[in-house]
N, C-alpha and C. Protein backbone atom coordinates (compact mmCIF):
# COMPACT_ATOMS: atom_id res chain seq x y z
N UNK A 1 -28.13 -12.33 28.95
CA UNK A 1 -26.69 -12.32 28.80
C UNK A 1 -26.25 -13.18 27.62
N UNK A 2 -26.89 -14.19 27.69
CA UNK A 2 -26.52 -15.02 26.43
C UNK A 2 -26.78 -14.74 25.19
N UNK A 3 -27.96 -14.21 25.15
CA UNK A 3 -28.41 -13.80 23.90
C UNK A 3 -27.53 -12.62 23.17
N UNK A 4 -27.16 -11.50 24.44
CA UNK A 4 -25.98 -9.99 24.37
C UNK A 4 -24.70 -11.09 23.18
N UNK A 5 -24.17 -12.09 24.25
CA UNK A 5 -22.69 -12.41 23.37
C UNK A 5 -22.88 -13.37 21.86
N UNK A 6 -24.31 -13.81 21.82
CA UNK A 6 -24.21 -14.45 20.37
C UNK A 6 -24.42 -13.42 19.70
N UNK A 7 -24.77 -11.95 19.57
CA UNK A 7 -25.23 -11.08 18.26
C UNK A 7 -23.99 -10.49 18.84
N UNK A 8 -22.78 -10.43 19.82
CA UNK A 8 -21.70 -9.92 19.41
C UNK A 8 -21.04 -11.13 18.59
N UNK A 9 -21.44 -12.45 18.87
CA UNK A 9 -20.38 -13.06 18.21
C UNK A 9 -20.71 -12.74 16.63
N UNK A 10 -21.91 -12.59 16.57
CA UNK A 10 -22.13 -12.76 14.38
C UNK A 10 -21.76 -11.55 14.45
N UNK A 11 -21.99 -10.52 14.95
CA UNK A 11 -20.86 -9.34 14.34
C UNK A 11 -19.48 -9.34 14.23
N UNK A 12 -18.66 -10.21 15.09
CA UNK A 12 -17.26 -10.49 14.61
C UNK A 12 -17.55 -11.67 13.14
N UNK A 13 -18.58 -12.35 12.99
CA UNK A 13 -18.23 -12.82 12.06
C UNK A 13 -18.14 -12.25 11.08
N UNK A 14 -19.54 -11.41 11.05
CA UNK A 14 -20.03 -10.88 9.68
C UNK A 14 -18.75 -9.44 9.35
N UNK A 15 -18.03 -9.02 10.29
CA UNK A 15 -17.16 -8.05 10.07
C UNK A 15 -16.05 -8.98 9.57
N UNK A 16 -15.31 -10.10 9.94
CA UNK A 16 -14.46 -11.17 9.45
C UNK A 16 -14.51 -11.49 8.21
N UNK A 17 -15.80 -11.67 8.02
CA UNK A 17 -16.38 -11.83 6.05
C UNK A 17 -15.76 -11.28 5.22
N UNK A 18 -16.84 -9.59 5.80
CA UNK A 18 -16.37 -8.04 5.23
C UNK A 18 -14.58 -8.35 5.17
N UNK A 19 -13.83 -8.22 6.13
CA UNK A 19 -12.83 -8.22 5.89
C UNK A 19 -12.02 -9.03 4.56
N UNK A 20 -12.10 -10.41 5.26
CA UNK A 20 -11.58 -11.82 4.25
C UNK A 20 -11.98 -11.18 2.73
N UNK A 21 -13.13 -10.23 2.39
CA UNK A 21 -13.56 -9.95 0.86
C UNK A 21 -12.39 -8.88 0.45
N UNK A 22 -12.75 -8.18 1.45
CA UNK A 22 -11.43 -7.33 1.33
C UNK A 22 -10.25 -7.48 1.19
N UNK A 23 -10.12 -7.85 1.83
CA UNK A 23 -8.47 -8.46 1.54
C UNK A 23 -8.25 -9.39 0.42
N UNK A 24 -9.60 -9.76 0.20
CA UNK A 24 -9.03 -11.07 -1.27
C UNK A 24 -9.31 -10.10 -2.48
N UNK A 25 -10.19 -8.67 -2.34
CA UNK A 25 -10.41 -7.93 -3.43
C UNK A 25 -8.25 -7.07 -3.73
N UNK A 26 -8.32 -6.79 -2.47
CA UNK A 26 -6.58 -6.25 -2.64
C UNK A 26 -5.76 -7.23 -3.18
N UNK A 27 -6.32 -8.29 -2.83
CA UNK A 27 -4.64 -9.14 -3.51
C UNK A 27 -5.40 -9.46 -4.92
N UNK A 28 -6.14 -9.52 -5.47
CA UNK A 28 -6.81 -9.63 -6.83
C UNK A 28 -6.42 -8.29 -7.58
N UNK A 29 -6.86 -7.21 -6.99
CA UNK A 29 -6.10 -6.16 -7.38
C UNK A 29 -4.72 -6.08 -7.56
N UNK A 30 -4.11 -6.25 -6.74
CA UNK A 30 -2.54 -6.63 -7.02
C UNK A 30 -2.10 -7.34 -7.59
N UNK A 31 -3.12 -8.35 -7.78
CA UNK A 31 -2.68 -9.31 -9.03
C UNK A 31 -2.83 -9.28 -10.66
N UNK A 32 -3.75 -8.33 -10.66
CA UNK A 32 -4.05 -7.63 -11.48
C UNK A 32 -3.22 -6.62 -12.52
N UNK A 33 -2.77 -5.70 -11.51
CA UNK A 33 -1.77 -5.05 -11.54
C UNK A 33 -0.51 -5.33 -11.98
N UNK A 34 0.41 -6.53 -11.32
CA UNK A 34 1.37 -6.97 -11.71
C UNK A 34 1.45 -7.49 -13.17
N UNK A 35 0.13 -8.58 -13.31
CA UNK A 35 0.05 -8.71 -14.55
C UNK A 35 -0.06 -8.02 -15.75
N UNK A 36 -0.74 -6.95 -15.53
CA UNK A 36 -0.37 -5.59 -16.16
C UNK A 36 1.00 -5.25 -17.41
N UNK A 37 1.58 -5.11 -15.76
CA UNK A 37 2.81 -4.19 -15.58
C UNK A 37 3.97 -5.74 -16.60
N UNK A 38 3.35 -6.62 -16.46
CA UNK A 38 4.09 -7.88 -17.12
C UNK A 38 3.91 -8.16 -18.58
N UNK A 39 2.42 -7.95 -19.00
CA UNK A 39 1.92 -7.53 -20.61
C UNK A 39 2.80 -6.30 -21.02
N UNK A 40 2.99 -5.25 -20.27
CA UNK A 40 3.39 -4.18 -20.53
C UNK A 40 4.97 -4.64 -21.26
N UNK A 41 5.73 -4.60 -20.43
CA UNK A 41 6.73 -5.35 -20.69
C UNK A 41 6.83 -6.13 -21.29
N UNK A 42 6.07 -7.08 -21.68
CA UNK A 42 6.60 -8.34 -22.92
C UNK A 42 6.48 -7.51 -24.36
N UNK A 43 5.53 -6.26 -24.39
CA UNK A 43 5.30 -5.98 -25.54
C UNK A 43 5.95 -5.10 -25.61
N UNK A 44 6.42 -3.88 -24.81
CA UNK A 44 7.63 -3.14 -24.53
C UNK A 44 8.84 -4.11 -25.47
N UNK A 45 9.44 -5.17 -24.57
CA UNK A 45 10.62 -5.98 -24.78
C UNK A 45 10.48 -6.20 -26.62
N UNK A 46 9.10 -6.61 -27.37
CA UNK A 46 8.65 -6.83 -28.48
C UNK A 46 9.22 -5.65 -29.61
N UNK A 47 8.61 -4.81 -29.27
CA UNK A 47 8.59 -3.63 -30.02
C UNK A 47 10.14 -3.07 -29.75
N UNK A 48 11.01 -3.22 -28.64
CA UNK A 48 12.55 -3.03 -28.53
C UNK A 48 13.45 -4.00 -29.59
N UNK A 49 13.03 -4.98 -29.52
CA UNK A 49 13.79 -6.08 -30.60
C UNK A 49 13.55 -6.07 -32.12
N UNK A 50 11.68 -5.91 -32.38
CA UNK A 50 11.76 -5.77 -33.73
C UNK A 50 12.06 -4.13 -34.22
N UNK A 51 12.17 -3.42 -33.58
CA UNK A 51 12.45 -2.45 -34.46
C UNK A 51 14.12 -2.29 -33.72
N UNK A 52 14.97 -3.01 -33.38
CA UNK A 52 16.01 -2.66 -33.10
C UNK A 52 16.46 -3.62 -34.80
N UNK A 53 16.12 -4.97 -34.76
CA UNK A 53 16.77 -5.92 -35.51
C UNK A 53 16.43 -5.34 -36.78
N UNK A 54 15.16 -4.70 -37.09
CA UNK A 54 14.78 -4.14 -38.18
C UNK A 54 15.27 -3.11 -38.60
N UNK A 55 15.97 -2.07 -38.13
CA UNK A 55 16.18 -0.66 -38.05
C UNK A 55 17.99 -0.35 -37.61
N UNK A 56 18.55 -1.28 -37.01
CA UNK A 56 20.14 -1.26 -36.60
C UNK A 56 20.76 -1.58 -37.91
N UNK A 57 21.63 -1.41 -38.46
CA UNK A 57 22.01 -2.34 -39.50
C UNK A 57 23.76 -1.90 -38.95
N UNK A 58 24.24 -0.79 -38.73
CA UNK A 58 25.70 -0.64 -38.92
C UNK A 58 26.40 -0.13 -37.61
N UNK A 59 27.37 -1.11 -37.18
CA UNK A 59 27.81 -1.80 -35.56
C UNK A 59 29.01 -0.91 -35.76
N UNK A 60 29.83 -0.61 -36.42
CA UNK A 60 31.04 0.18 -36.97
C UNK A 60 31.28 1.06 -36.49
N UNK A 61 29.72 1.90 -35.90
CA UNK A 61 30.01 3.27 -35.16
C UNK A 61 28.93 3.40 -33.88
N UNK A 62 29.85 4.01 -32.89
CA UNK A 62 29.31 4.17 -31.63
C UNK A 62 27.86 5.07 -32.03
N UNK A 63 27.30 5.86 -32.58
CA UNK A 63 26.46 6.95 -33.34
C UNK A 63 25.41 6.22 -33.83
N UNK A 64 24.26 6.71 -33.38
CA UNK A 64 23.35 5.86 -34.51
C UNK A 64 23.11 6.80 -35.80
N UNK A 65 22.98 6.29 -37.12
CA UNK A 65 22.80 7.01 -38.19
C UNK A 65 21.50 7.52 -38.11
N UNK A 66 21.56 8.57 -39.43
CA UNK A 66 20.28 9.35 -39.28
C UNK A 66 18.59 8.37 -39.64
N UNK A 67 19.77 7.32 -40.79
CA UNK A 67 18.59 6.36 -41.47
C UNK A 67 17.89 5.87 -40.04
N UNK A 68 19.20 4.99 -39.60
CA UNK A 68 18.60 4.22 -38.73
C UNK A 68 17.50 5.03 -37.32
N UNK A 69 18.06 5.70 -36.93
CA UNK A 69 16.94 7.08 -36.24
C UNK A 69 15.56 7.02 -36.64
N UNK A 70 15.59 7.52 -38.14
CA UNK A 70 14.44 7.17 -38.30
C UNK A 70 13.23 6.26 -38.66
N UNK A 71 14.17 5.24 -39.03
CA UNK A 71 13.80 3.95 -39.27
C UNK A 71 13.13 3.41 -38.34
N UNK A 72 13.62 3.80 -37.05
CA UNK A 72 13.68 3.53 -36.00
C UNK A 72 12.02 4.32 -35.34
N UNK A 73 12.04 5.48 -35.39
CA UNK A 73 10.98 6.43 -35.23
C UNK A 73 9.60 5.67 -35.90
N UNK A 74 9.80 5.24 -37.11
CA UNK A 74 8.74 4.75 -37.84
C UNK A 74 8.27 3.50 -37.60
N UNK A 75 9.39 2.99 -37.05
CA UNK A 75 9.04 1.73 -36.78
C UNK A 75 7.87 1.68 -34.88
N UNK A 76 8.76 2.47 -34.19
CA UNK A 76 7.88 2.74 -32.91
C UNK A 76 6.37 3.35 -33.56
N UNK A 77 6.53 4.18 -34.05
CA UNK A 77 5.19 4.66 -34.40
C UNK A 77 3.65 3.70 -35.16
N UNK A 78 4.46 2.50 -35.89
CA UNK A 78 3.80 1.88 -36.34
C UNK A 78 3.48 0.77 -35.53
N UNK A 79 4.06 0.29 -35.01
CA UNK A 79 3.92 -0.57 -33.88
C UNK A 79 3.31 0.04 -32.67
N UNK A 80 3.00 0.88 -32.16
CA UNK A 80 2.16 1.60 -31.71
C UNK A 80 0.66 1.76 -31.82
N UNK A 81 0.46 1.99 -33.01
CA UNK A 81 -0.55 2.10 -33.70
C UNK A 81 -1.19 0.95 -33.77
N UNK A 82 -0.83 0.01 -34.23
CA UNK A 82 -1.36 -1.37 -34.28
C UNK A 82 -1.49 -1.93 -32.94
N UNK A 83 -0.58 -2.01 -31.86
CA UNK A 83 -1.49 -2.32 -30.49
C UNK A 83 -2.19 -1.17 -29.41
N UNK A 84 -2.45 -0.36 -30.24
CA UNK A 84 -3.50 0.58 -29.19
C UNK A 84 -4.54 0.44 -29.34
């Protein structure tokens, strides 16, 4: 009888392990992830400012001009290019 409940007890351990890995592999993953999604965004936010400050020039009209459009186009595209 005694011997029956100690090899149930190491199987709750050794399944407890398994678990605890698991669960620390998901939140590593998720941490992962977020951080991600946070690079993503800073360089997103990057590439919104310099080619806005670079490429906006005239506040006068609700419309963006054609220059600035494409100024604008070239500027995403190049900045693109360089962090892929």
């Amino acid at each position: 009888m005694l011997r029956r409940q100690q090899t149930t007890c190491q199987r709750d351990t050794s399944t407890m392990a398994t678990f605890d890995a698991t669960g620390m592999s998901e939140q590593i993953q998720a941490e992962m992830q977020v951080k991600q999604f946070r690079d993503f965004l800073v360089q997103y936010n990057k590439l919104s400012e310099s080619c806005f400050n670079a490429c906006v020039w005239d506040f006068t009209s609700r419309s963006v001009r054609a220059n600035e459009e494409n100024c604008t186009q070239n500027c995403v595209e190049k900045y693109t290019k360089v962090w892929s």
